[in-house]
C-alpha atoms as a PDB file:
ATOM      1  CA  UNK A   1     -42.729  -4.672  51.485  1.00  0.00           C
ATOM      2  CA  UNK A   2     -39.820  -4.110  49.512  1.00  0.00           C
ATOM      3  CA  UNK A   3     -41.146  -0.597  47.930  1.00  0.00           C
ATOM      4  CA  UNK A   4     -43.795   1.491  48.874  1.00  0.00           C
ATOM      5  CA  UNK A   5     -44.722   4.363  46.330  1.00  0.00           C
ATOM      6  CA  UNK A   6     -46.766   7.360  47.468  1.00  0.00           C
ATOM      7  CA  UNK A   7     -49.445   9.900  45.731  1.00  0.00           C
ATOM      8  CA  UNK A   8     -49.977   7.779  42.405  1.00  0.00           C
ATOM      9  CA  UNK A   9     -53.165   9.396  41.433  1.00  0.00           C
ATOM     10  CA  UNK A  10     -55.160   7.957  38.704  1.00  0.00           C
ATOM     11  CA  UNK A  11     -54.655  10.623  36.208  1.00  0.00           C
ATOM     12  CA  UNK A  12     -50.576   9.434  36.750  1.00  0.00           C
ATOM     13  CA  UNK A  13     -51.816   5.117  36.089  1.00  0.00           C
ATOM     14  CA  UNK A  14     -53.274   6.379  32.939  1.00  0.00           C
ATOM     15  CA  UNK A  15     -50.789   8.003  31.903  1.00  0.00           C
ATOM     16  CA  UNK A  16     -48.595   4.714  32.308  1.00  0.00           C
ATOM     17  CA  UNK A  17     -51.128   2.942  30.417  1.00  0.00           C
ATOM     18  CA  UNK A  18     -51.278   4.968  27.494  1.00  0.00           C
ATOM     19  CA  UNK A  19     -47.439   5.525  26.848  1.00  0.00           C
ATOM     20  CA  UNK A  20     -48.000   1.062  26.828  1.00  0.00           C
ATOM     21  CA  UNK A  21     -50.947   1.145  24.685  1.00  0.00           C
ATOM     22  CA  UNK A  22     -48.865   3.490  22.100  1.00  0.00           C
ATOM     23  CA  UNK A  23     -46.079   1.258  22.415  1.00  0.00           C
ATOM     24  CA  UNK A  24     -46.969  -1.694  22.462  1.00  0.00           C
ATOM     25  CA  UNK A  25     -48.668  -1.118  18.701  1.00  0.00           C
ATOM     26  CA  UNK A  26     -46.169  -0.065  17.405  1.00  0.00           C
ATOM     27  CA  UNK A  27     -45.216  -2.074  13.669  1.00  0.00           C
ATOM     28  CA  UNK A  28     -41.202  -2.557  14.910  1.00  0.00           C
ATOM     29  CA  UNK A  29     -43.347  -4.693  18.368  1.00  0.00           C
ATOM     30  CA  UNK A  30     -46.539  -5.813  17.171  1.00  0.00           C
ATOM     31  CA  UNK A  31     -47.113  -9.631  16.542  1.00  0.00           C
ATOM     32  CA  UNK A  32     -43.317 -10.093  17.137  1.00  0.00           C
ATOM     33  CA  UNK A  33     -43.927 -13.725  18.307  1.00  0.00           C
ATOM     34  CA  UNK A  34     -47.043 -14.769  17.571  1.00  0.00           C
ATOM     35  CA  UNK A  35     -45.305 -16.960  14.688  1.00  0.00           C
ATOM     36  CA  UNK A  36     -43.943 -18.764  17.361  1.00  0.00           C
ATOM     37  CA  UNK A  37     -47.003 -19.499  19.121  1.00  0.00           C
ATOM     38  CA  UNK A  38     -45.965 -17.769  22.250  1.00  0.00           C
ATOM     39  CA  UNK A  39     -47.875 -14.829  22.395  1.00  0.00           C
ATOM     40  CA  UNK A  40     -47.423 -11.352  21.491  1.00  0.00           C
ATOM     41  CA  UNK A  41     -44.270  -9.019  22.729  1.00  0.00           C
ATOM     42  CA  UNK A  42     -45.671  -5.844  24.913  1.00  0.00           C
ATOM     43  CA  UNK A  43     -44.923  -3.751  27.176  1.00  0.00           C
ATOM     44  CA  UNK A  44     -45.072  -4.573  30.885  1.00  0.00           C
ATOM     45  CA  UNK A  45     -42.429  -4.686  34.169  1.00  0.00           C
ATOM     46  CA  UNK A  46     -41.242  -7.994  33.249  1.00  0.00           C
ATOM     47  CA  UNK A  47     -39.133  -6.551  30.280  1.00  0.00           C
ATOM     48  CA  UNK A  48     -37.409  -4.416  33.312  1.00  0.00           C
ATOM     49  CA  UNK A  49     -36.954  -7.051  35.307  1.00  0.00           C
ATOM     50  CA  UNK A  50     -35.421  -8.700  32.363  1.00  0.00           C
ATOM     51  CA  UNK A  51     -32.332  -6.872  32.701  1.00  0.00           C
ATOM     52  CA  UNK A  52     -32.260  -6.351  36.297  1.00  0.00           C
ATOM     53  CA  UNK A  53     -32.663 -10.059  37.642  1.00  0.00           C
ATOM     54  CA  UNK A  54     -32.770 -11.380  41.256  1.00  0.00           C
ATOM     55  CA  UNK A  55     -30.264 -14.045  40.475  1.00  0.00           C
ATOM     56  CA  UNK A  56     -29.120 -15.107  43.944  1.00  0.00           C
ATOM     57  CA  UNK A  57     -28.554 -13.806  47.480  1.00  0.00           C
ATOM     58  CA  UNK A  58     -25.268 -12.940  46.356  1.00  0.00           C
ATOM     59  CA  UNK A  59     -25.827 -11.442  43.118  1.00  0.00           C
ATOM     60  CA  UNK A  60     -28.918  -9.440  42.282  1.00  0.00           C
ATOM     61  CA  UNK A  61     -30.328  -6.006  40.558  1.00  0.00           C
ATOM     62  CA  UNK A  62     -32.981  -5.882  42.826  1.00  0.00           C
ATOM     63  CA  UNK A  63     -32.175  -2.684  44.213  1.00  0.00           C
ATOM     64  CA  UNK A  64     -31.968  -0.900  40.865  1.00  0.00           C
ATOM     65  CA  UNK A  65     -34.717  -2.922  39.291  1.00  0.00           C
ATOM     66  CA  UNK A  66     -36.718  -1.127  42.536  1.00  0.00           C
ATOM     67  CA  UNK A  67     -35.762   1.707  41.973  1.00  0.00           C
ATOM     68  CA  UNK A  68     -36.362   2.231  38.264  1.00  0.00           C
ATOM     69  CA  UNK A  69     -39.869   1.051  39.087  1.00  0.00           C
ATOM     70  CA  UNK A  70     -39.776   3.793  41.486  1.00  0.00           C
ATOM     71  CA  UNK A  71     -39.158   6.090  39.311  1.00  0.00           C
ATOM     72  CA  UNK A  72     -41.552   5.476  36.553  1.00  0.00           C
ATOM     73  CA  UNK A  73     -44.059   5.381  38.609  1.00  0.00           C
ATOM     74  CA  UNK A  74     -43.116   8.781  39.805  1.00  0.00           C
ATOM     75  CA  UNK A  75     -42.064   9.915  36.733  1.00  0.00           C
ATOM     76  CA  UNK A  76     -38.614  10.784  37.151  1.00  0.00           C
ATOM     77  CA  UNK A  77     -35.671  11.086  35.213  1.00  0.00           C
ATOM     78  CA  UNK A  78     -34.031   7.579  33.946  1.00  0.00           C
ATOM     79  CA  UNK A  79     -30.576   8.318  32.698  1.00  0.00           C
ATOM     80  CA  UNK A  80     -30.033   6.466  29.098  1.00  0.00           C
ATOM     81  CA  UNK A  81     -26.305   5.443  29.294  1.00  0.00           C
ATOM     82  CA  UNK A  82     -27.245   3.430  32.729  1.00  0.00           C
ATOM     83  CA  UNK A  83     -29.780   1.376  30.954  1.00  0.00           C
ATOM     84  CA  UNK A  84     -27.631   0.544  27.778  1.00  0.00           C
ATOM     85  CA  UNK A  85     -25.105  -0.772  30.261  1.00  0.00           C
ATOM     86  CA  UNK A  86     -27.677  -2.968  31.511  1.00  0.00           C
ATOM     87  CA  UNK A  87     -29.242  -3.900  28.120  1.00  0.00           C
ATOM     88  CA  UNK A  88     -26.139  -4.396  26.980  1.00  0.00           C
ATOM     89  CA  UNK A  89     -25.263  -7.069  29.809  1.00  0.00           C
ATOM     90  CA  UNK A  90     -27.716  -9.004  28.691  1.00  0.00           C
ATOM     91  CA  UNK A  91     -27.030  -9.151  25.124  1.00  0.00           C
ATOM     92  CA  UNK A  92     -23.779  -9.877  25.341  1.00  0.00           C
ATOM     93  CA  UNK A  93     -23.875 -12.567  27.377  1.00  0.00           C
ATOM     94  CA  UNK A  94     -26.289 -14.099  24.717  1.00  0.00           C
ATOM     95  CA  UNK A  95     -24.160 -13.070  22.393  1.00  0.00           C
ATOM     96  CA  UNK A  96     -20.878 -14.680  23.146  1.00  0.00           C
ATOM     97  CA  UNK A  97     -22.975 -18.043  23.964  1.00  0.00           C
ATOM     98  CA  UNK A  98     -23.872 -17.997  20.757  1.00  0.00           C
ATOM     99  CA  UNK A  99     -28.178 -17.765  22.096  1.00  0.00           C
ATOM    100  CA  UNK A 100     -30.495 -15.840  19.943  1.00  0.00           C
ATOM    101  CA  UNK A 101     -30.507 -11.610  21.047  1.00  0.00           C
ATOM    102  CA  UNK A 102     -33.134 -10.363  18.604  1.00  0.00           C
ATOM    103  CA  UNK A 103     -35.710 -10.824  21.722  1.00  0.00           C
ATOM    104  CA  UNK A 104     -33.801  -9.024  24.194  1.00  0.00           C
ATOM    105  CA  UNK A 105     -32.556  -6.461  21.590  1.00  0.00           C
ATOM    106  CA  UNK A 106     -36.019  -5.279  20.927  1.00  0.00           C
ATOM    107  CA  UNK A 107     -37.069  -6.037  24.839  1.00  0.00           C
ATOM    108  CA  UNK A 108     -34.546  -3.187  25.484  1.00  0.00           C
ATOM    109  CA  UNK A 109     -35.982  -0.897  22.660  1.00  0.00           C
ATOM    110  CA  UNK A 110     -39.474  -0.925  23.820  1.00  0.00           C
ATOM    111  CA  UNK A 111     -38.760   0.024  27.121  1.00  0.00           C
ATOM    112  CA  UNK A 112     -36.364   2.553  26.037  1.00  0.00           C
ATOM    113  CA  UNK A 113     -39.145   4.024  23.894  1.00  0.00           C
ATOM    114  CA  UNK A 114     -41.447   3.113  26.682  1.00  0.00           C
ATOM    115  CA  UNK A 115     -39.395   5.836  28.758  1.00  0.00           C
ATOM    116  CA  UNK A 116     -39.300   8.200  25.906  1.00  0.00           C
ATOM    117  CA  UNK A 117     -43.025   8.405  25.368  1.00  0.00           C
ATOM    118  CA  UNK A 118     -43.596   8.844  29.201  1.00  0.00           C
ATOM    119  CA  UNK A 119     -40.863  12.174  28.840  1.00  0.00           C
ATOM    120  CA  UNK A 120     -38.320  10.726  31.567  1.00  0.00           C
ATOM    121  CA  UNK A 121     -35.638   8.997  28.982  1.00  0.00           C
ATOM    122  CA  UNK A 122     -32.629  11.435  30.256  1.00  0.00           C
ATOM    123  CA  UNK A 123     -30.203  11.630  27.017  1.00  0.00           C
ATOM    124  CA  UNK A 124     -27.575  13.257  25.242  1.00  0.00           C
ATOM    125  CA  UNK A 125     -26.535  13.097  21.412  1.00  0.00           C
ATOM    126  CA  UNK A 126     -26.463  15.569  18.649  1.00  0.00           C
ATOM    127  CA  UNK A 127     -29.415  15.920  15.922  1.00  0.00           C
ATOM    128  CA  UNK A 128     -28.333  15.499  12.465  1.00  0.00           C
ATOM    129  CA  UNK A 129     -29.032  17.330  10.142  1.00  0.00           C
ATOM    130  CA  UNK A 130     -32.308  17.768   8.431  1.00  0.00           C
ATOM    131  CA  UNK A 131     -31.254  15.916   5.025  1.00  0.00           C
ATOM    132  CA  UNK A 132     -33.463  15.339   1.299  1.00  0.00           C
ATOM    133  CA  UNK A 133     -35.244  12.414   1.204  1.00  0.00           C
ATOM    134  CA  UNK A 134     -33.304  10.298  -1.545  1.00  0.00           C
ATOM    135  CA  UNK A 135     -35.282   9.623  -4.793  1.00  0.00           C
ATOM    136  CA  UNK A 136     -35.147   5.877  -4.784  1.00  0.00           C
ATOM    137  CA  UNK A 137     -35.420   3.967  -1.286  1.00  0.00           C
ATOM    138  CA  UNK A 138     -36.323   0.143  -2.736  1.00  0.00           C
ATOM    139  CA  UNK A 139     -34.775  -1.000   0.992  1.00  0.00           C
ATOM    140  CA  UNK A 140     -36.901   1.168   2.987  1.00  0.00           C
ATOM    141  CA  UNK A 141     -34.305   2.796   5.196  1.00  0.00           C
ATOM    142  CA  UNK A 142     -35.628   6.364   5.009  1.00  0.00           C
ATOM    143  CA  UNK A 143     -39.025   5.078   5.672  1.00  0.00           C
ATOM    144  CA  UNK A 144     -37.520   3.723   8.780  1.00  0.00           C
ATOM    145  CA  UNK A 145     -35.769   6.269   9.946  1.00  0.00           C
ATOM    146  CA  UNK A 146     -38.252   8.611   9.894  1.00  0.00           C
ATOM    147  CA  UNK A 147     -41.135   6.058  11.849  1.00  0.00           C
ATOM    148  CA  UNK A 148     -38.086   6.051  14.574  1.00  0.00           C
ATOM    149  CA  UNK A 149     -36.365   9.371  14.309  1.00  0.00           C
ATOM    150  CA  UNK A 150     -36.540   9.877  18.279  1.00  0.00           C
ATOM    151  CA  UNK A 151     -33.927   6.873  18.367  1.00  0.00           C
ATOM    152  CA  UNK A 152     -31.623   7.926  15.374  1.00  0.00           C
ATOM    153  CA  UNK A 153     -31.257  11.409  16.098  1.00  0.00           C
ATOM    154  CA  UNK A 154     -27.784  11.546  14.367  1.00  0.00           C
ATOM    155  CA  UNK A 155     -25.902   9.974  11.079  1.00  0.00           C
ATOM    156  CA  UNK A 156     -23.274   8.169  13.410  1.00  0.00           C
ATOM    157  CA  UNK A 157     -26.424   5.914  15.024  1.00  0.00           C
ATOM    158  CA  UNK A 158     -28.006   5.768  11.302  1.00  0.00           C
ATOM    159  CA  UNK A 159     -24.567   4.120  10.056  1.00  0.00           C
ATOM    160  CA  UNK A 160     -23.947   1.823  12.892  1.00  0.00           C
ATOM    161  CA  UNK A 161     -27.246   0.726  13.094  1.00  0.00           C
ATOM    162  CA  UNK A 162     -27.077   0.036   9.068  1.00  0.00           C
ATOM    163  CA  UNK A 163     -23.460  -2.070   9.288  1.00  0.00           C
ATOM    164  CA  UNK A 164     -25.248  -4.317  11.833  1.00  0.00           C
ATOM    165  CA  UNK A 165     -27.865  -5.104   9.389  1.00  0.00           C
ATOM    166  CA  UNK A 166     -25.258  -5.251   6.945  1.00  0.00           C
ATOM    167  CA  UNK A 167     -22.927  -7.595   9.006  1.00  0.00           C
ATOM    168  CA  UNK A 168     -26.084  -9.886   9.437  1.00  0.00           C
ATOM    169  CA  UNK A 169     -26.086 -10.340   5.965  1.00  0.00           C
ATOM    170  CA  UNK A 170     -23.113 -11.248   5.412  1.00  0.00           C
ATOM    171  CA  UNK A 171     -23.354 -13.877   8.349  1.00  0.00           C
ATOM    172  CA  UNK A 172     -26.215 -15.609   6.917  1.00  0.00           C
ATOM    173  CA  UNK A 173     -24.731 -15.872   4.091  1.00  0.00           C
ATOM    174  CA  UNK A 174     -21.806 -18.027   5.514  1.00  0.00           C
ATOM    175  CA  UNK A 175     -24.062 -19.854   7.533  1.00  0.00           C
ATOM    176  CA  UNK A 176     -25.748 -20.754   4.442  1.00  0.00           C
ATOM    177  CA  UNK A 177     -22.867 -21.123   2.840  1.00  0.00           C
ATOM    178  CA  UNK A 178     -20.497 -22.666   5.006  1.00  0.00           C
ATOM    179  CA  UNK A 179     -22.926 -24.170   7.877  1.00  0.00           C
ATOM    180  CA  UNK A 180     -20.867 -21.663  10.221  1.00  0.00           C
ATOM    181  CA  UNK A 181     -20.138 -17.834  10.774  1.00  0.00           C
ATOM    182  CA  UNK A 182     -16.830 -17.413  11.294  1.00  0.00           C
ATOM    183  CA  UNK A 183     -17.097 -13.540  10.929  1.00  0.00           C
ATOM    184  CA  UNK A 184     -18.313 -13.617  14.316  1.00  0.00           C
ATOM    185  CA  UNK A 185     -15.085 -13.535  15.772  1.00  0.00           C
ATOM    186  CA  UNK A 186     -14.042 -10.450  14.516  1.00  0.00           C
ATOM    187  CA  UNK A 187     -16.859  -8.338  16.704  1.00  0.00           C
ATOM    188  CA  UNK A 188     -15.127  -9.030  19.545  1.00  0.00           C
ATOM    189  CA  UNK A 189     -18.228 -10.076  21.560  1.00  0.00           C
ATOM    190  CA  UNK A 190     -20.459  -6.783  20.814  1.00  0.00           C
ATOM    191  CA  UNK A 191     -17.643  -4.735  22.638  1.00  0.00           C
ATOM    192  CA  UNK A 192     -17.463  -2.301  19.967  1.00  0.00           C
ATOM    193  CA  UNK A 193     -15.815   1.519  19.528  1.00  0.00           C
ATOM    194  CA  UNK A 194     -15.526   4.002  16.606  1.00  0.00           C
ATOM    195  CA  UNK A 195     -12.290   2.170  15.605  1.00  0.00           C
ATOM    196  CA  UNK A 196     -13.906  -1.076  15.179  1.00  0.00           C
ATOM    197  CA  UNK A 197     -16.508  -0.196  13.882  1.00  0.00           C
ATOM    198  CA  UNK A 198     -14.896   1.761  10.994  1.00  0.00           C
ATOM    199  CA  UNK A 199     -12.202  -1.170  10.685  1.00  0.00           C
ATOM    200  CA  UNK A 200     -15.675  -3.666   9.912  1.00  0.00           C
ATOM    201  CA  UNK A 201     -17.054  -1.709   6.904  1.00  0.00           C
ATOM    202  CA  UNK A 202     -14.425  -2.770   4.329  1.00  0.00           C
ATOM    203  CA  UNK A 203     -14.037  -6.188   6.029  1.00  0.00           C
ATOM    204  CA  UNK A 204     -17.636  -6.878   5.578  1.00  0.00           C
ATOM    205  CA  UNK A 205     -17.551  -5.132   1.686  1.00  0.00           C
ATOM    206  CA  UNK A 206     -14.493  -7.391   0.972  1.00  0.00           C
ATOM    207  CA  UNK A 207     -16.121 -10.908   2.196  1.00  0.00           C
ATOM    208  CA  UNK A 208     -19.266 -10.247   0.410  1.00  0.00           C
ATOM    209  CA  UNK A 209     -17.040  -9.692  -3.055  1.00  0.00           C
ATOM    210  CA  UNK A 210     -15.222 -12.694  -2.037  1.00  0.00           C
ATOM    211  CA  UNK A 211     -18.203 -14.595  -1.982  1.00  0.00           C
ATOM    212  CA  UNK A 212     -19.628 -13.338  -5.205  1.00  0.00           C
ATOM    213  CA  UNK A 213     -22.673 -12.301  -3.223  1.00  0.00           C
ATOM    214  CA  UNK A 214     -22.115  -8.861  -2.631  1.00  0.00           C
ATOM    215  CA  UNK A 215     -25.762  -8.035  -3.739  1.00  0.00           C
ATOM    216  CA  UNK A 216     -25.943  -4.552  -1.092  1.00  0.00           C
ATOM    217  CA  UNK A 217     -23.764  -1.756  -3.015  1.00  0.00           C
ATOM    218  CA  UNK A 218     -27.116   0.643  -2.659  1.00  0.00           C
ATOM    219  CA  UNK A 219     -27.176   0.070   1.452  1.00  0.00           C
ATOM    220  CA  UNK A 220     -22.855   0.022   1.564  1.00  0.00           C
ATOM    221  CA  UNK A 221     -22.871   3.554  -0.055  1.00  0.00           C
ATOM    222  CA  UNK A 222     -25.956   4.880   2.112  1.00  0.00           C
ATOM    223  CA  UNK A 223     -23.447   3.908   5.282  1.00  0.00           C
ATOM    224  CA  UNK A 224     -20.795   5.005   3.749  1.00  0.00           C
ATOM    225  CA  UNK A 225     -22.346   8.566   3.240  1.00  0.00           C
ATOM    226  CA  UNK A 226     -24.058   8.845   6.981  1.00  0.00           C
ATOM    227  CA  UNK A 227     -20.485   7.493   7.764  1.00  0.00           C
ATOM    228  CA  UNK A 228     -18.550  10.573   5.991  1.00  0.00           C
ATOM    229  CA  UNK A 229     -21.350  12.908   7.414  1.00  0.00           C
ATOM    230  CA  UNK A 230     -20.656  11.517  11.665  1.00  0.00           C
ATOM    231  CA  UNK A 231     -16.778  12.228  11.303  1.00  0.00           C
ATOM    232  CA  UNK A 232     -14.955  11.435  13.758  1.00  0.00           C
ATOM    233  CA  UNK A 233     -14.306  11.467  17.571  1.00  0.00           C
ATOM    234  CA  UNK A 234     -18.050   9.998  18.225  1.00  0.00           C
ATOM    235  CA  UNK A 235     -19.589  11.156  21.482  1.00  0.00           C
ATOM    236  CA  UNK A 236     -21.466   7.327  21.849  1.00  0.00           C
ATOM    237  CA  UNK A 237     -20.213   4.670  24.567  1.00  0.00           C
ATOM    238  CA  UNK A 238     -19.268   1.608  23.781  1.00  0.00           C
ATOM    239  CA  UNK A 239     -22.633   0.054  25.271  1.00  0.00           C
ATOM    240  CA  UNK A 240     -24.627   2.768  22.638  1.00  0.00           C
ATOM    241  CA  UNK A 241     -22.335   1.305  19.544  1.00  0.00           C
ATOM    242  CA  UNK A 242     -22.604  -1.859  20.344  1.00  0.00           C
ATOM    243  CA  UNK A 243     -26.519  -1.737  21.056  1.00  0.00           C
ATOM    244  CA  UNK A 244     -27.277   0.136  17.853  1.00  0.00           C
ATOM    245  CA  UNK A 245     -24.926  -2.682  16.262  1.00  0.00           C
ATOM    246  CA  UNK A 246     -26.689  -5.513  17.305  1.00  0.00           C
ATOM    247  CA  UNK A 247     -30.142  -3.350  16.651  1.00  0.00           C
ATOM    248  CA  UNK A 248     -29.463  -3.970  13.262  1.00  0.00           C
ATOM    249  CA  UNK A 249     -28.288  -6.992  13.101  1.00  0.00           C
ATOM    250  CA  UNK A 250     -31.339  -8.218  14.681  1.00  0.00           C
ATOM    251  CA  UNK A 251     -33.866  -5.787  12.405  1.00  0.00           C
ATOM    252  CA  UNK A 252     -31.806  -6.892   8.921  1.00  0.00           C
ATOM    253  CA  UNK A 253     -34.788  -8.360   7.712  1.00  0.00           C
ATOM    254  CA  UNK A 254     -36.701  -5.525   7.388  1.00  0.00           C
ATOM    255  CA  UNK A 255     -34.194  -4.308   4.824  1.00  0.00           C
ATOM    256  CA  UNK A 256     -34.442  -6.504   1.694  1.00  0.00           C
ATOM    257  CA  UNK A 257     -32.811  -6.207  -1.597  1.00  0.00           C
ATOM    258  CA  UNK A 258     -34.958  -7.189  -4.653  1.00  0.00           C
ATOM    259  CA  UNK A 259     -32.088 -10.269  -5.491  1.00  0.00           C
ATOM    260  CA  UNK A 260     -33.171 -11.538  -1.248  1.00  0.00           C
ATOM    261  CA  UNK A 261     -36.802 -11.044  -2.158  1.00  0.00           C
ATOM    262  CA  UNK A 262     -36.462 -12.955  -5.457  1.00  0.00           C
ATOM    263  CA  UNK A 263     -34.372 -15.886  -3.678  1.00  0.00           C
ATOM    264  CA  UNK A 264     -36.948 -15.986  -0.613  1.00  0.00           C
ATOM    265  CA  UNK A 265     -39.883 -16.895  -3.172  1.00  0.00           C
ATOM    266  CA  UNK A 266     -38.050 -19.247  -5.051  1.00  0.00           C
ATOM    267  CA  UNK A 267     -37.039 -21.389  -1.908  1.00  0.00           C
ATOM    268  CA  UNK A 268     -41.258 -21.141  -1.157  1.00  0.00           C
ATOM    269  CA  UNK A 269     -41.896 -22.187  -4.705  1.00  0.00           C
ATOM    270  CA  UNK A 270     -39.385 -24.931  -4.250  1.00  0.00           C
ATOM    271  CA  UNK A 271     -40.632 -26.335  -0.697  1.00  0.00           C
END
């Protein structure tokens, strides 16, 4: 037995099961791979186990993958930054080998909101500001924000989150392009800071003119203006940048511009 937990009464497994069901139909999760023919993405221990494999004798996260089991069964506190790190091992690693991340990127969201939804998600950050609605959202960004305002809770995780998607672009574009993405290089393998990040804006911006393809002035100026709005001196880790980062990179599809929509049904009318 390698963990024995004590006085789970039934009230406590429903619980559990509800904070899933809510989860797991959630728009961002639902159907997530069922056009791939490989089921649908929910919630369950193997997205924990995920980041905290038994790789070897010699290497393994059993221990803490026991112990956060432990602990949501028990309902006690799971501290935020800790998971990132781990989340964060995981997409990097993908990252820098050049696999796919947007399944582990939104592996680590549900169980982050998993944890949020049962009340034991331990976490800092300051609240923005309550802000006006703008009058014209074509890109639904506001709409998104405020389906997930538990996770951006502040203008500095709204921006970063934003440049991913932004970066994306700009990446498929030169794969598109170019059959490569050599502005890869220049995020330093998703080990990001307030300096880098800030340094990427007008790197991205300038590329996108260069190509003649710069078709996202509307979503530059919205992360320009949460941008102005964080300041400076961030109070986020390197593992929360870089997560929110890749968030978006991974969720830049749901952000379309009426010029992508227009080019995505020509290619269909073409094919």
């Amino acid at each position: 037995i390698l963990l024995y937990v004590e006085d789970i009464l039934p009230s406590r497994f429903r619980r559990l099961f509800e904070a899933k069901d809510k989860i797991d139909k959630m728009e961002i999760f639902r159907n997530e791979l069922s056009k791939e023919g490989k089921g649908l993405l929910n919630f369950d221990f193997r997205i924990v186990r995920n980041f905290f494999p038994y790789i070897s004798q010699t290497v393994s996260y059993n221990k803490h993958f026991l112990e956060l089991v432990n602990k949501i069964f028990s309902l006690k506190p799971i501290d935020y930054h800790f998971l990132l790190r781990f989340i964060m091992r995981r997409v990097r690693e993908r990252f820098v080998n050049d696999d796919p991340t947007r399944l582990d990127v939104l592996r680590g969201l549900m169980l982050l909101y998993y944890l949020k939804e049962l009340g034991i998600l331990n976490r800092g950050g300051e609240v923005s500001m309550e802000e006006e609605l703008r009058e014209e959202d074509s890109m639904g960004i506001e709409r998104f924000f405020r389906e997930h305002k538990d996770f951006f809770d502040s203008d500095v995780k709204k921006a970063v989150f934003l440049q991913g998607a932004l970066c994306q672009k700009l990446l498929n574009i030169q794969r598109r392009d170019k059959g490569a993405t050599p502005f890869r290089n220049r995020l330093q393998g998703l080990k990001m800071d307030e300096r880098l990040i800030k340094r990427l804006l007008p790197e991205i911006q300038n590329k996108l003119e260069e190509y003649g393809k710069n078709y996202y002035r509307q979503l530059e100026t919205i992360i320009s203006e949460y941008m102005v709005n964080a300041g400076s001196d961030w109070k986020m880790s390197m593992d929360e940048i870089s997560f929110y980062f890749i968030l978006g990179m991974n969720l830049t599809g749901l952000f379309k511009t009426k010029k992508e929509e227009q080019e995505e049904e020509d290619e269909q009318d073409n094919q």
